[in-house]
N, C-alpha and C. Protein backbone atom coordinates (compact mmCIF):
# COMPACT_ATOMS: atom_id res chain seq x y z
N UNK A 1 16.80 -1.60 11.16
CA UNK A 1 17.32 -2.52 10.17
C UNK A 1 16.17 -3.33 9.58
N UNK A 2 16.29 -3.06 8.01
CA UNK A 2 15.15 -3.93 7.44
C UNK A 2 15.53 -5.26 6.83
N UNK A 3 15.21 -6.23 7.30
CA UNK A 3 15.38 -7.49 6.06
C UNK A 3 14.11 -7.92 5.21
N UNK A 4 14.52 -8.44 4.29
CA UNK A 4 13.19 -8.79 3.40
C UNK A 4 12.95 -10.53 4.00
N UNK A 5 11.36 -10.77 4.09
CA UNK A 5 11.37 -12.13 4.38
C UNK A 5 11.10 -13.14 3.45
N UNK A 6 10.12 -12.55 2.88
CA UNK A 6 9.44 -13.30 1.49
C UNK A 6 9.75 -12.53 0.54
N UNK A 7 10.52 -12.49 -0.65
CA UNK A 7 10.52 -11.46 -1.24
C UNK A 7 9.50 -11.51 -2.43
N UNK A 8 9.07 -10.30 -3.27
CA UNK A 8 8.05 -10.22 -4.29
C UNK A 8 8.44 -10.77 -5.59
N UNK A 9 7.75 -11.59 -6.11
CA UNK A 9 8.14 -12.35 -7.53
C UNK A 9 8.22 -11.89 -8.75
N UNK A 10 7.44 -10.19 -8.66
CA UNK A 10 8.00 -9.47 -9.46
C UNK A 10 7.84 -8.00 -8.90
N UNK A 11 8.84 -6.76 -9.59
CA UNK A 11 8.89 -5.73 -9.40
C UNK A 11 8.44 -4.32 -10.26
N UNK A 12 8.07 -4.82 -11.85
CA UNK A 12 7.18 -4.35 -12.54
C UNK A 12 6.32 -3.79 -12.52
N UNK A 13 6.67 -2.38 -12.80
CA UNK A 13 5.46 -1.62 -12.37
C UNK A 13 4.03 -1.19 -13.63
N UNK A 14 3.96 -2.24 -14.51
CA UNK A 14 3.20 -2.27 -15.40
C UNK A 14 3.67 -3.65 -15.84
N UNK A 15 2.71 -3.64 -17.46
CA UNK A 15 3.16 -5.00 -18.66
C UNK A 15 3.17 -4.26 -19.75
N UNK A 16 4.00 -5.48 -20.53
CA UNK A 16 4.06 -4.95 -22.02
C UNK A 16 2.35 -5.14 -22.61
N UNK A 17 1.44 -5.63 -22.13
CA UNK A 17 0.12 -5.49 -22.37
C UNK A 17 -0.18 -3.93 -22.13
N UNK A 18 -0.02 -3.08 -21.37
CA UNK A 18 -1.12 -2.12 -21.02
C UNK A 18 -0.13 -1.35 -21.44
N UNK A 19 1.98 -1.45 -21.69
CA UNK A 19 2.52 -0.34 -22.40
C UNK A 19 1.60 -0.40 -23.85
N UNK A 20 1.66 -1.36 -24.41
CA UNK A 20 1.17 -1.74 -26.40
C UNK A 20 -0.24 -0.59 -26.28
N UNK A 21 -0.73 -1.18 -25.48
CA UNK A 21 -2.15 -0.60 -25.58
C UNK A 21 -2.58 1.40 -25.74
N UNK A 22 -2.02 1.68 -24.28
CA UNK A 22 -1.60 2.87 -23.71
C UNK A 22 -0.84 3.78 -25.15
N UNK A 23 0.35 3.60 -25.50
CA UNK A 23 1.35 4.15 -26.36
C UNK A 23 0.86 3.66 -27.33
N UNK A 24 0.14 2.71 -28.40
CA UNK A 24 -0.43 2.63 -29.53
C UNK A 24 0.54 2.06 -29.99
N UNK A 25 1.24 0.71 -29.62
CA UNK A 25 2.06 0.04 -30.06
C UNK A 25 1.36 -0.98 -31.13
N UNK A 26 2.24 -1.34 -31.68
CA UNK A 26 2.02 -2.86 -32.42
C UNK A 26 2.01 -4.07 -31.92
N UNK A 27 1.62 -4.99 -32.66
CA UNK A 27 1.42 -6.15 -31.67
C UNK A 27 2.88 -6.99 -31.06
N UNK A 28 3.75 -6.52 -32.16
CA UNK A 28 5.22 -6.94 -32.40
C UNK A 28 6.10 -6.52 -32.43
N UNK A 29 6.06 -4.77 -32.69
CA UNK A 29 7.06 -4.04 -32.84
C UNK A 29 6.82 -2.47 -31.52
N UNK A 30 7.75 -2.34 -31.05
CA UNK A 30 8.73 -3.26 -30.55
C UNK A 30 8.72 -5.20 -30.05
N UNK A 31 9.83 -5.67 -29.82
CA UNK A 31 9.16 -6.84 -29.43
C UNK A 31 9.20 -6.87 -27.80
N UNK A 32 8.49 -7.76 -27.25
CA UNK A 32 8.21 -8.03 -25.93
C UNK A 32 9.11 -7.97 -25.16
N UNK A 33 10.74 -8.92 -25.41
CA UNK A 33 11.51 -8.57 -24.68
C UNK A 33 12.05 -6.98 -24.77
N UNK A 34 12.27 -6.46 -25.44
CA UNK A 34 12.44 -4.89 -25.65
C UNK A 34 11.92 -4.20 -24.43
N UNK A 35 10.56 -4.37 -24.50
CA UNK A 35 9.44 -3.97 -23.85
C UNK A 35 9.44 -4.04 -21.78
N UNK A 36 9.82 -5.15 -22.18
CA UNK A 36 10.42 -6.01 -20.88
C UNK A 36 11.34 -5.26 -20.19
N UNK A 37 12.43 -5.31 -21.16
CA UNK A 37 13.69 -4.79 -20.55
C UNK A 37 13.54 -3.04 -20.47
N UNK A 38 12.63 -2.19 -20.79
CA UNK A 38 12.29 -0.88 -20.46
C UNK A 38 11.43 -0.79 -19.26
N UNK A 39 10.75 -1.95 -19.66
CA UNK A 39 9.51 -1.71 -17.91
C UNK A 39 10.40 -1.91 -16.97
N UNK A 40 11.27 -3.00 -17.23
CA UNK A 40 12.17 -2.97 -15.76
C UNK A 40 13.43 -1.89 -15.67
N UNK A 41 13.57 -1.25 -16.46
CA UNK A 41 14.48 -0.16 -16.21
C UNK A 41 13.50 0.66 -15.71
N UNK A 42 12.42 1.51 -16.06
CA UNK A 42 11.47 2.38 -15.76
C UNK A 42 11.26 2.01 -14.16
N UNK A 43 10.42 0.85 -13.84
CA UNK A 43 10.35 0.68 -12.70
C UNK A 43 11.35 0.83 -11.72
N UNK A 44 12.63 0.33 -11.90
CA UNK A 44 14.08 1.05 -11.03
C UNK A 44 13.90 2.23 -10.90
N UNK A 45 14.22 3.06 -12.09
CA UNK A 45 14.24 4.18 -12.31
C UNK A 45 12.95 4.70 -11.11
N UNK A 46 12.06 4.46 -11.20
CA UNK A 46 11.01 5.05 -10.11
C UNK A 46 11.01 4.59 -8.80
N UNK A 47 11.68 3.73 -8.21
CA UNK A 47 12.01 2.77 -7.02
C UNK A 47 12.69 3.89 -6.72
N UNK A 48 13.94 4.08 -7.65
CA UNK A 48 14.89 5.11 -6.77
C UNK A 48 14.57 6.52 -6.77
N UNK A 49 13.63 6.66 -7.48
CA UNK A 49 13.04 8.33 -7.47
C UNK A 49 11.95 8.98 -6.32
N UNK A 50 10.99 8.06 -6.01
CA UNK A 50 10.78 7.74 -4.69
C UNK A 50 11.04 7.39 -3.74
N UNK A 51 12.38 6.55 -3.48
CA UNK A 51 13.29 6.08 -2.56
C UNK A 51 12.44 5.05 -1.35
N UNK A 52 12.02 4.64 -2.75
CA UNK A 52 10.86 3.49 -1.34
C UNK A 52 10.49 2.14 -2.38
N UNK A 53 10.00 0.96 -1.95
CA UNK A 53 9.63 0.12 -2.67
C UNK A 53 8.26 0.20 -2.81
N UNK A 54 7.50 -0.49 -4.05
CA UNK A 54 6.12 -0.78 -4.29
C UNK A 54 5.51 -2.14 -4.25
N UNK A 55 6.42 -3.13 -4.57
CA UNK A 55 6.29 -4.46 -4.61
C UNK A 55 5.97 -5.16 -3.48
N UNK A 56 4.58 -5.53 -3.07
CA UNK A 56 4.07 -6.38 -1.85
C UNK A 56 4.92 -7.47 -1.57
N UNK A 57 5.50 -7.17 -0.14
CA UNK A 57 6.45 -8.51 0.46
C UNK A 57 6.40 -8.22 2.13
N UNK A 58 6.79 -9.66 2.97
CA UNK A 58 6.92 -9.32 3.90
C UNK A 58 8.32 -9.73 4.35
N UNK A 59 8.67 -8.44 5.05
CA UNK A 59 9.73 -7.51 5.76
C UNK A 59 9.41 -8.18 7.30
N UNK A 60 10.93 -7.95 7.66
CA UNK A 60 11.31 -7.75 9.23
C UNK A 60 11.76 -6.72 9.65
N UNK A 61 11.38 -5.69 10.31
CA UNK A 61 12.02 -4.30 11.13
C UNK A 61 12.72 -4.76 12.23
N UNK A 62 13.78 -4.14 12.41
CA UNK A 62 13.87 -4.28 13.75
C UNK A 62 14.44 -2.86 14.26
N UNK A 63 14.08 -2.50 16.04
CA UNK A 63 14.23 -0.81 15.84
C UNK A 63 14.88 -1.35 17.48
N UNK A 64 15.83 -0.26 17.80
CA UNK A 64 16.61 -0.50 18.89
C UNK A 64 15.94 -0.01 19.93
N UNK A 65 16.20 0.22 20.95
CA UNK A 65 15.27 1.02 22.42
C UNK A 65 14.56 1.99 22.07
N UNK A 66 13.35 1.48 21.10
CA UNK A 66 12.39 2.84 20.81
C UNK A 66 11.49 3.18 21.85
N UNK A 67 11.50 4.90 21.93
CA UNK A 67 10.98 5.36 23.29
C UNK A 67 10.11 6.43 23.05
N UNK A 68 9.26 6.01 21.75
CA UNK A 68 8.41 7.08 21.21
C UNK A 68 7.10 6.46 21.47
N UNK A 69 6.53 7.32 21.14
CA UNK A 69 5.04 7.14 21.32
C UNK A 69 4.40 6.15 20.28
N UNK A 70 4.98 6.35 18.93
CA UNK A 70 4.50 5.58 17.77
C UNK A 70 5.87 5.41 16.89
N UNK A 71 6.05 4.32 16.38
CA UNK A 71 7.16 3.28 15.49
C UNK A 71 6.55 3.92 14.16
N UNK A 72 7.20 4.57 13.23
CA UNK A 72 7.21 4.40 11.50
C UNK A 72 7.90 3.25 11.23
N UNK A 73 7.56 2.27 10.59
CA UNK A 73 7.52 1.44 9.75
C UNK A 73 8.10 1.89 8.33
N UNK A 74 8.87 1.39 7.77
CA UNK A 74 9.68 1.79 6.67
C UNK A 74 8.46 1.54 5.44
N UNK A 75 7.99 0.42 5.10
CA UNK A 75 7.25 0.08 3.99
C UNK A 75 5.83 0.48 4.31
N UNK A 76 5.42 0.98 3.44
CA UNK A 76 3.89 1.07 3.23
C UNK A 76 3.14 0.67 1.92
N UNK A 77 2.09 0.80 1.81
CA UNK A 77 0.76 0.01 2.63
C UNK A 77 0.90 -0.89 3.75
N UNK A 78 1.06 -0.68 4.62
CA UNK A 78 1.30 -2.14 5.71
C UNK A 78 -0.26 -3.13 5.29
N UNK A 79 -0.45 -3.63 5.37
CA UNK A 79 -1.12 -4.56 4.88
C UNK A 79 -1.19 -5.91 6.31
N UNK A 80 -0.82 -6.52 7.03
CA UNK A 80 -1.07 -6.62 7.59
C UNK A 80 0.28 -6.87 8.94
N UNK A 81 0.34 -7.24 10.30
CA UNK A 81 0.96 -7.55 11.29
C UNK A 81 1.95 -8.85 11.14
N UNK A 82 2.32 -9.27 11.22
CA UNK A 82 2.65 -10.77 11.11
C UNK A 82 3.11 -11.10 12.57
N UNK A 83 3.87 -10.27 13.45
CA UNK A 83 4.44 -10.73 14.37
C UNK A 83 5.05 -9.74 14.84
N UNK A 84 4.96 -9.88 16.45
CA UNK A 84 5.79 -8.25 16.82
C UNK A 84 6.33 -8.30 18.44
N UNK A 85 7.80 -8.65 18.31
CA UNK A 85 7.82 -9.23 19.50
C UNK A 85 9.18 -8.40 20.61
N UNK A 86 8.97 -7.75 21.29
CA UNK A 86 10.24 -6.77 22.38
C UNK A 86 10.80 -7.38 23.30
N UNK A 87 12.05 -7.22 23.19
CA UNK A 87 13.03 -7.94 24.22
C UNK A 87 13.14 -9.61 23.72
N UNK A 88 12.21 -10.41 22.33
CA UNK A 88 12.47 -11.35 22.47
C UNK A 88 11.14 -12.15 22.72
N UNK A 89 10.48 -11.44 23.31
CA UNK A 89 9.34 -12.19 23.78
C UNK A 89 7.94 -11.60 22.61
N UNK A 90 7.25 -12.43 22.51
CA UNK A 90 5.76 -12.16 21.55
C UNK A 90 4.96 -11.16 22.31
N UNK A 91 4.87 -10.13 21.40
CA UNK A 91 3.30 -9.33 22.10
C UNK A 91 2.06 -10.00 21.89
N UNK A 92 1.40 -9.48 22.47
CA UNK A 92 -0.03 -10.30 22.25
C UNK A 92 -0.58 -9.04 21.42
N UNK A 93 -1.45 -9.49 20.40
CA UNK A 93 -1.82 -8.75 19.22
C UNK A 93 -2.89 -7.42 19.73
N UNK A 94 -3.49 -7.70 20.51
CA UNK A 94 -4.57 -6.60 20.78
C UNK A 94 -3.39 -5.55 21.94
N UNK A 95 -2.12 -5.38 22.19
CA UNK A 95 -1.38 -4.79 22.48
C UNK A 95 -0.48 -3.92 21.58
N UNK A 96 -1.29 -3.97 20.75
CA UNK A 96 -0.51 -3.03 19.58
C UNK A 96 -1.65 -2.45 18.61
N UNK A 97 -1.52 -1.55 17.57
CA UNK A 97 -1.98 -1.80 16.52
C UNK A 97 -1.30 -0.47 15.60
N UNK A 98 -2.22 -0.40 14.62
CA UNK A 98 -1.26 -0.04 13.14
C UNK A 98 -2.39 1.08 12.72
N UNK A 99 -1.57 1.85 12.80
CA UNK A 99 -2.46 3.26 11.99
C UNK A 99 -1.78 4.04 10.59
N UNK A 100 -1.82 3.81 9.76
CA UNK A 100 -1.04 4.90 8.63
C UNK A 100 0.17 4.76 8.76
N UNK A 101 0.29 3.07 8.48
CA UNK A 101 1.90 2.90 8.53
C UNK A 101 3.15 3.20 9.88
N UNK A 102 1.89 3.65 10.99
CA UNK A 102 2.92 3.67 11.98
C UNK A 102 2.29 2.87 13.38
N UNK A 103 3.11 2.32 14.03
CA UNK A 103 2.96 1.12 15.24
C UNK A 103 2.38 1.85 16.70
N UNK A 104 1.63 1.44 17.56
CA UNK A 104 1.17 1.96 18.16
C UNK A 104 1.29 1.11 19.51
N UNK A 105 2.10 1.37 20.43
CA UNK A 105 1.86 0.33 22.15
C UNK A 105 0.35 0.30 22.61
N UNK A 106 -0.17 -0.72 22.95
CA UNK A 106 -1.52 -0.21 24.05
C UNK A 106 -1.58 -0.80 25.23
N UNK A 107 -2.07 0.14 25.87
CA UNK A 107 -2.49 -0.48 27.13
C UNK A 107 -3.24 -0.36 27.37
N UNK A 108 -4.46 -1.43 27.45
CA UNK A 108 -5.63 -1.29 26.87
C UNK A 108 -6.43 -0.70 25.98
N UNK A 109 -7.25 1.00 26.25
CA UNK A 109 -7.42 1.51 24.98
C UNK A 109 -6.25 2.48 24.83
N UNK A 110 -5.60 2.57 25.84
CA UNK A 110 -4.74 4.00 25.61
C UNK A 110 -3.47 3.77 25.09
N UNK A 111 -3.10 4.57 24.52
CA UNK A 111 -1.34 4.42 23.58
C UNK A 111 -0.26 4.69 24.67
N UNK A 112 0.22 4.12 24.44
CA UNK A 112 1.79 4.40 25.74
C UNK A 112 2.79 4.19 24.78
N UNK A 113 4.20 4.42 25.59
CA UNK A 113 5.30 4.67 24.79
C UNK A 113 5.98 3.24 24.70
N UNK A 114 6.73 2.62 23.83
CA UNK A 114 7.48 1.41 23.63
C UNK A 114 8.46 1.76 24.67
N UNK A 115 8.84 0.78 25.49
CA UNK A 115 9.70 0.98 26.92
C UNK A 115 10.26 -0.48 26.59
N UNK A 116 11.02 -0.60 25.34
CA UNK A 116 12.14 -2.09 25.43
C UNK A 116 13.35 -1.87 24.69
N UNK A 117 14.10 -2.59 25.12
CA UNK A 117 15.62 -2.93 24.39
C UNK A 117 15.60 -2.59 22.76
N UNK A 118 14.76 -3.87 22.29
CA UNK A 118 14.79 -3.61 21.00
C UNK A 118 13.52 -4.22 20.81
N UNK A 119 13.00 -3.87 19.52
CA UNK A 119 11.37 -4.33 19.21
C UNK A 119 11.34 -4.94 17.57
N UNK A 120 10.92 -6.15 17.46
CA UNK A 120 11.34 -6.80 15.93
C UNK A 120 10.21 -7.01 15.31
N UNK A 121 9.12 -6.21 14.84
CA UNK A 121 8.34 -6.57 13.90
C UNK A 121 8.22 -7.33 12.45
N UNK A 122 7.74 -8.23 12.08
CA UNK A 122 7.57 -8.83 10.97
C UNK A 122 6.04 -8.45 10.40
N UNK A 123 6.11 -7.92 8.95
CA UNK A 123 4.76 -7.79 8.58
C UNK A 123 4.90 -7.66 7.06
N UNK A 124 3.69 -7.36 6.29
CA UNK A 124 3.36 -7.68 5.09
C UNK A 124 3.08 -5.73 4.53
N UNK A 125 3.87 -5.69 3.49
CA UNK A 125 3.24 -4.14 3.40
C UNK A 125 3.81 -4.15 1.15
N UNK A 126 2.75 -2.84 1.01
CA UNK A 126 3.06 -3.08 -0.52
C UNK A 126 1.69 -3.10 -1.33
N UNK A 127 2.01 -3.21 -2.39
CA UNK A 127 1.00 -3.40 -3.36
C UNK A 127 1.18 -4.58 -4.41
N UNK A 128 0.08 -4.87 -5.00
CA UNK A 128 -0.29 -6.06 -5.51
C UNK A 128 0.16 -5.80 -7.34
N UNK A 129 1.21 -5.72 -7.93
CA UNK A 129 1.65 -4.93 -9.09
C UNK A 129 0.57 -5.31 -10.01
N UNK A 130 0.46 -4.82 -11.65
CA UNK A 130 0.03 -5.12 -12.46
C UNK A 130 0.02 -6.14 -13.10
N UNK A 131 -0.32 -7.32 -14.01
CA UNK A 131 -0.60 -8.61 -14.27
C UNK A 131 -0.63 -9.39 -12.34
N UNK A 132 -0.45 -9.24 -11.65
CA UNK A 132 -1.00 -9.87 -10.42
C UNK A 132 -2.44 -9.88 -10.19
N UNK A 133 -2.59 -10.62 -9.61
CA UNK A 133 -4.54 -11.02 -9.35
C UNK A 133 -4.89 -9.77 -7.63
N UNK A 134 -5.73 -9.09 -8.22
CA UNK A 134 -6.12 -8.08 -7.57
C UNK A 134 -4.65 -7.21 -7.18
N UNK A 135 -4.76 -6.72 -8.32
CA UNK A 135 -3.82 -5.81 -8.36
C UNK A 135 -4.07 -4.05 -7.85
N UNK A 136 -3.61 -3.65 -6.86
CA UNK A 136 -4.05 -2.18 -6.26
C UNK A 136 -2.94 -1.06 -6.18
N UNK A 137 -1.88 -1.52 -6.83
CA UNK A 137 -1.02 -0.35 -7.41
C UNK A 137 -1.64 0.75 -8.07
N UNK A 138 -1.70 2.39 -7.54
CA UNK A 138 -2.01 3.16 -7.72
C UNK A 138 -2.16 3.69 -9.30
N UNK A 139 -3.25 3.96 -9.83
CA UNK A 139 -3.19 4.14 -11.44
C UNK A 139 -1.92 4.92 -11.72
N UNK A 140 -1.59 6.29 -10.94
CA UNK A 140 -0.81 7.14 -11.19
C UNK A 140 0.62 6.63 -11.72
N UNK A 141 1.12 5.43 -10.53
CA UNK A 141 2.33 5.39 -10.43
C UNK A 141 2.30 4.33 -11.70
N UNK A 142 1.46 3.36 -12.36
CA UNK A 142 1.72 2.58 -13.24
C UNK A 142 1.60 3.39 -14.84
N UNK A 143 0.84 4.59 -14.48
CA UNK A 143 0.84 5.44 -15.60
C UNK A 143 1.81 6.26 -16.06
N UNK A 144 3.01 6.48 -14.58
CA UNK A 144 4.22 6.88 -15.13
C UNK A 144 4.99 6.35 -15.57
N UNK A 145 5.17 4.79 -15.45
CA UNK A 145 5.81 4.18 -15.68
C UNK A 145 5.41 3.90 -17.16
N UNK A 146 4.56 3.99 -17.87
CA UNK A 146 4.45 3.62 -18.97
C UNK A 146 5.39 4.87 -19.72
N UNK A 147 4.77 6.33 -19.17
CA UNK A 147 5.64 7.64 -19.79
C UNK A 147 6.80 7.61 -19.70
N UNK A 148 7.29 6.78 -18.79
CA UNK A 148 9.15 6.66 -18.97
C UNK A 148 9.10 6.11 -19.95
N UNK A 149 8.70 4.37 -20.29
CA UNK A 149 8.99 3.71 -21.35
C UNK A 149 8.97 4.21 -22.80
N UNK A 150 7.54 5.18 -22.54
CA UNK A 150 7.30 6.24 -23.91
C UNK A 150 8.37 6.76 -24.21
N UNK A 151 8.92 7.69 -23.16
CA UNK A 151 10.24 8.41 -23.55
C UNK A 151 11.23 7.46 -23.64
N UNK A 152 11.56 6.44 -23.39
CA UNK A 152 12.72 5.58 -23.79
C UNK A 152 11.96 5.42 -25.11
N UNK A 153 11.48 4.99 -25.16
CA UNK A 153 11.41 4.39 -27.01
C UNK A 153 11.33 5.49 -28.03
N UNK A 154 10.84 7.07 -27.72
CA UNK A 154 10.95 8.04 -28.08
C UNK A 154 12.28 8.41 -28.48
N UNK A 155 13.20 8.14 -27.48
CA UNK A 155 14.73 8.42 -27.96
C UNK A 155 15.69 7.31 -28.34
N UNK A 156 15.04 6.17 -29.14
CA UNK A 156 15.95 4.95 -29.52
C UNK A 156 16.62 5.55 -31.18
N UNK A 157 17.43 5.15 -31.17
CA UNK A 157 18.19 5.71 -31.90
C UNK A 157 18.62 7.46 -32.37
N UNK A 158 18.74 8.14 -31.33
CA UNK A 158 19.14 9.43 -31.32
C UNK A 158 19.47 10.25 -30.19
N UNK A 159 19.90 11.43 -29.92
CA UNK A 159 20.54 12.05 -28.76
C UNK A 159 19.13 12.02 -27.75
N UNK A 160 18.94 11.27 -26.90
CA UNK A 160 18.07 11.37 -25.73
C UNK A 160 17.64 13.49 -25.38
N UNK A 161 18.98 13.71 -25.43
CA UNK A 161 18.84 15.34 -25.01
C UNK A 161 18.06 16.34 -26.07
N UNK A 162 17.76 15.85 -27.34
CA UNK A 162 17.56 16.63 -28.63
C UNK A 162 15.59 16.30 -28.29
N UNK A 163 15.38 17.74 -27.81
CA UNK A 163 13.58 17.84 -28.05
C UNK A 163 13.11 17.80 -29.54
N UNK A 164 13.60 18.92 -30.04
CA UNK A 164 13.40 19.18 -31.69
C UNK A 164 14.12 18.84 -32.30
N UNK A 165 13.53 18.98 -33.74
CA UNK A 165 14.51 18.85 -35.04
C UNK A 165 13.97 19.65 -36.12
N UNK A 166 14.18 20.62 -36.52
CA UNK A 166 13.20 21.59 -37.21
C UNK A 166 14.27 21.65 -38.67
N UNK A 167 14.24 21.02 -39.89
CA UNK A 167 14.84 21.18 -41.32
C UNK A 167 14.14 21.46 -42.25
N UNK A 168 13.84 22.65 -42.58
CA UNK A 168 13.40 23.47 -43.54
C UNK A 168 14.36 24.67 -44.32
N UNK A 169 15.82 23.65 -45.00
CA UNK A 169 16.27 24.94 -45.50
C UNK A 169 17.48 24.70 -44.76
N UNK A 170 17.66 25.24 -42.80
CA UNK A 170 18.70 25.48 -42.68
C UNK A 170 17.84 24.76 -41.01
N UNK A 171 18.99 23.90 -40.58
CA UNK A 171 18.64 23.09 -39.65
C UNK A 171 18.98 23.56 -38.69
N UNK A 172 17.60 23.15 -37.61
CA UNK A 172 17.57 23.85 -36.36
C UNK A 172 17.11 22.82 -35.22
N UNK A 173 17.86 22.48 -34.41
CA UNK A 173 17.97 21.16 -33.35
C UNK A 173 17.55 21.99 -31.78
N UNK A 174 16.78 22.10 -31.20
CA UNK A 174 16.43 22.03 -29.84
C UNK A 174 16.61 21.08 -28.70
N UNK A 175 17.37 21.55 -27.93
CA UNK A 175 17.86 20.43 -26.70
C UNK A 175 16.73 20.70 -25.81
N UNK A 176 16.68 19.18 -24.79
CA UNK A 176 15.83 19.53 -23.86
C UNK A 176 16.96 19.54 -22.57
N UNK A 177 16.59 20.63 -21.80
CA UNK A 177 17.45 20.74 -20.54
C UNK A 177 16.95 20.29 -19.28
N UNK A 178 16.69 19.01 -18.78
CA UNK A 178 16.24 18.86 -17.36
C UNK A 178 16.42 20.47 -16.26
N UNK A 179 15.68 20.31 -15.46
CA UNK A 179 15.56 21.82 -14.04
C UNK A 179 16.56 20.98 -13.67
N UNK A 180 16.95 21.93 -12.61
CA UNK A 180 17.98 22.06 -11.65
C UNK A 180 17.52 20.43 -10.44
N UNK A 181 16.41 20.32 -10.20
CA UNK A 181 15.46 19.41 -9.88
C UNK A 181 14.95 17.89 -10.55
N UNK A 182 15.73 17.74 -11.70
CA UNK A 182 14.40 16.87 -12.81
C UNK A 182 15.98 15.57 -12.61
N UNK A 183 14.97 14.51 -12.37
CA UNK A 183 15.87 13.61 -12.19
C UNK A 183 14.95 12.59 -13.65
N UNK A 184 14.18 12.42 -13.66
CA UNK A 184 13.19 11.18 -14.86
C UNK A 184 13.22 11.86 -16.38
N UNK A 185 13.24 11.15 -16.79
CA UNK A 185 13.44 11.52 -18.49
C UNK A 185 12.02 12.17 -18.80
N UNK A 186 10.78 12.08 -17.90
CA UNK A 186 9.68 11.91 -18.63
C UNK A 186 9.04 13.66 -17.16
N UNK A 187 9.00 14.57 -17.16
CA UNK A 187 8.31 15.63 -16.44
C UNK A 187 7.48 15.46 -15.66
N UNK A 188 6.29 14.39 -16.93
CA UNK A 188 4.55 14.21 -16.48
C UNK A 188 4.86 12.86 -15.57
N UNK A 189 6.01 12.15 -15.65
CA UNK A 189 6.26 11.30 -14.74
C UNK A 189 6.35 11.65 -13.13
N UNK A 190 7.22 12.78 -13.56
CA UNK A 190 7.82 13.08 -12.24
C UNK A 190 6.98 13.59 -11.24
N UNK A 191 5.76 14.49 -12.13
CA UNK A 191 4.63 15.09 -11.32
C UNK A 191 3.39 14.07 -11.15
N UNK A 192 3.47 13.05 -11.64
CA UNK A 192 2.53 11.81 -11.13
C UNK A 192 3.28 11.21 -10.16
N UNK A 193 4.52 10.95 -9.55
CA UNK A 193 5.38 9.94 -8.81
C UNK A 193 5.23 11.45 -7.65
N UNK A 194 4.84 12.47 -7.64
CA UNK A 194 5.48 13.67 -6.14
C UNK A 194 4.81 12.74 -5.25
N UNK A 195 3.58 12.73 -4.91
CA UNK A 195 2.93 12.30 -3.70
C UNK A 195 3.48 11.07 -3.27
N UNK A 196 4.14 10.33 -3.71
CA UNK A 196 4.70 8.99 -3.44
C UNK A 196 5.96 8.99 -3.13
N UNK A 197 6.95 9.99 -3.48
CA UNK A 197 8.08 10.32 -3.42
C UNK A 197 8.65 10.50 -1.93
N UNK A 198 9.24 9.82 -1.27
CA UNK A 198 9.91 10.17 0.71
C UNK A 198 11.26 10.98 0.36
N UNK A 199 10.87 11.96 1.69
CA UNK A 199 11.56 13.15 1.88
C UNK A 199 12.82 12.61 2.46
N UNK A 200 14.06 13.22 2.16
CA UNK A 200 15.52 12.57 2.89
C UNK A 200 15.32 13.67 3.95
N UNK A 201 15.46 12.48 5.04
CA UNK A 201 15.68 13.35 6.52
C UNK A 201 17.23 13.15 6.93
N UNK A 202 17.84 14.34 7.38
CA UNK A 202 19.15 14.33 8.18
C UNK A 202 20.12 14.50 7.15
C-alpha cells in the first residue's frame, strides 16, 4: 500500500516555453492557457501509458510479512531513504540499503531476508520536472510529451483519425488507424515512452 506524503507541486511534463520553441509556435498563438491545458492532458496521458508516476514526491510503502531477499519499491528514481521501520520499530540506517529501486536487509555486509510482520518505508523517489530548478527528467520522456501536444494541436478543428487530405479534382481523405497495440495519438511518442513503460504482472 502506497500513500503519498508530500505531494509534487506540479505534474507537467514540460512548459509552454520549450512546447513554443520545439513546435515553432508563436509567441501568442496558441495562447498559454491552451498550451497549459494540452501539457496537462499529454502528461496524464503518459502517466497512464507507463503506469507509473514521474513527479518527485515522498511516498510511504508499506509491504506486509515480506520474506524476500530484496523489497521493489513502487516509485523510482528513489532518491533518497527517509525512514524504514518493521514491526513498528526504526531500523537503523546502515541496516538496510537501496540498490536500483529495490530495498535490501543487512547484516552487516551481507543481505539477509526481511523476517517481519510488516515493514513501512517512507522515502523520496522521482524526478525534478521541467521549469523546476535542477530539473533531471529524462530528455526522452519530456520530448514526447511535447509530440503529443504537437498532435493535439495538429488535429484542432478536424477528425483526429483523418492522416490525409489529398483534393485535386476528386477528393481523397486517408485515415490513420492506430496497431492493435497503439494507445498515444503520437507513434514517435510511444517509442520514446517503451523503456519507461512497467509491465502488468498477474
Amino acid at each position: 500500500m502506497l500513500t503519498v506524503v508530500t505531494p509534487a507541486t506540479s505534474r507537467r511534463l514540460t512548459t509552454v516555453e520549450h512546447v513554443r520553441a520545439d513546435l515553432g509556435l508563436g509567441a501568442a498563438n496558441p495562447s498559454g492557457d491552451v498550451l497549459t491545458r494540452m501539457i496537462d492532458q499529454a502528461s496524464q496521458a503518459i502517466v497512464t501509458f507507463c503506469r507509473r508516476e514521474f513527479a518527485r514526491e515522498t511516498v510511504r510503502e508499506v509491504f506486509r510479512r515480506p520474506g524476500s531477499a530484496d523489497i521493489l519499491l513502487e516509485r523510482d528514481p528513489v532518491i533518497s531513504i527517509t525512514s524504514a521501520a518493521a514491526d513498528g520499530g526504526l531500523l537503523d540506517p546502515l541496516a538496510y540499503e537501496i540498490e536500483r529501486g529495490e530495498l535490501y536487509r543487512l547484516q552487516g555486509d551481507r543481505r539477509i531476508g526481511w523476517r517481519f510482520r510488516s515493514l513501512t518505508i517512507e522515502y523520496v523517489a522521482g524526478y525534478k520536472l521541467p521549469g523546476e530548478e535542477g530539473t533531471d527528467l529524462p530528455a526522452d520522456v519530456e520530448l514526447a510529451a511535447i509530440r503529443l501536444v504537437g498532435a493535439a494541436l495538429s488535429t484542432q478543428g478536424r477528425d483526429p483519425l483523418i492522416k490525409s487530405e489529398d483534393v485535386d479534382g476528386v477528393s481523397a481523405i486517408t485515415y490513420w488507424v492506430p496497431g492493435s497495440q497503439s494507445t498515444l495519438a503520437s507513434p514517435e511518442a510511444e517509442l520514446l515512452l517503451k523503456p519507461y513503460r512497467r509491465m502488468l504482472i498477474g
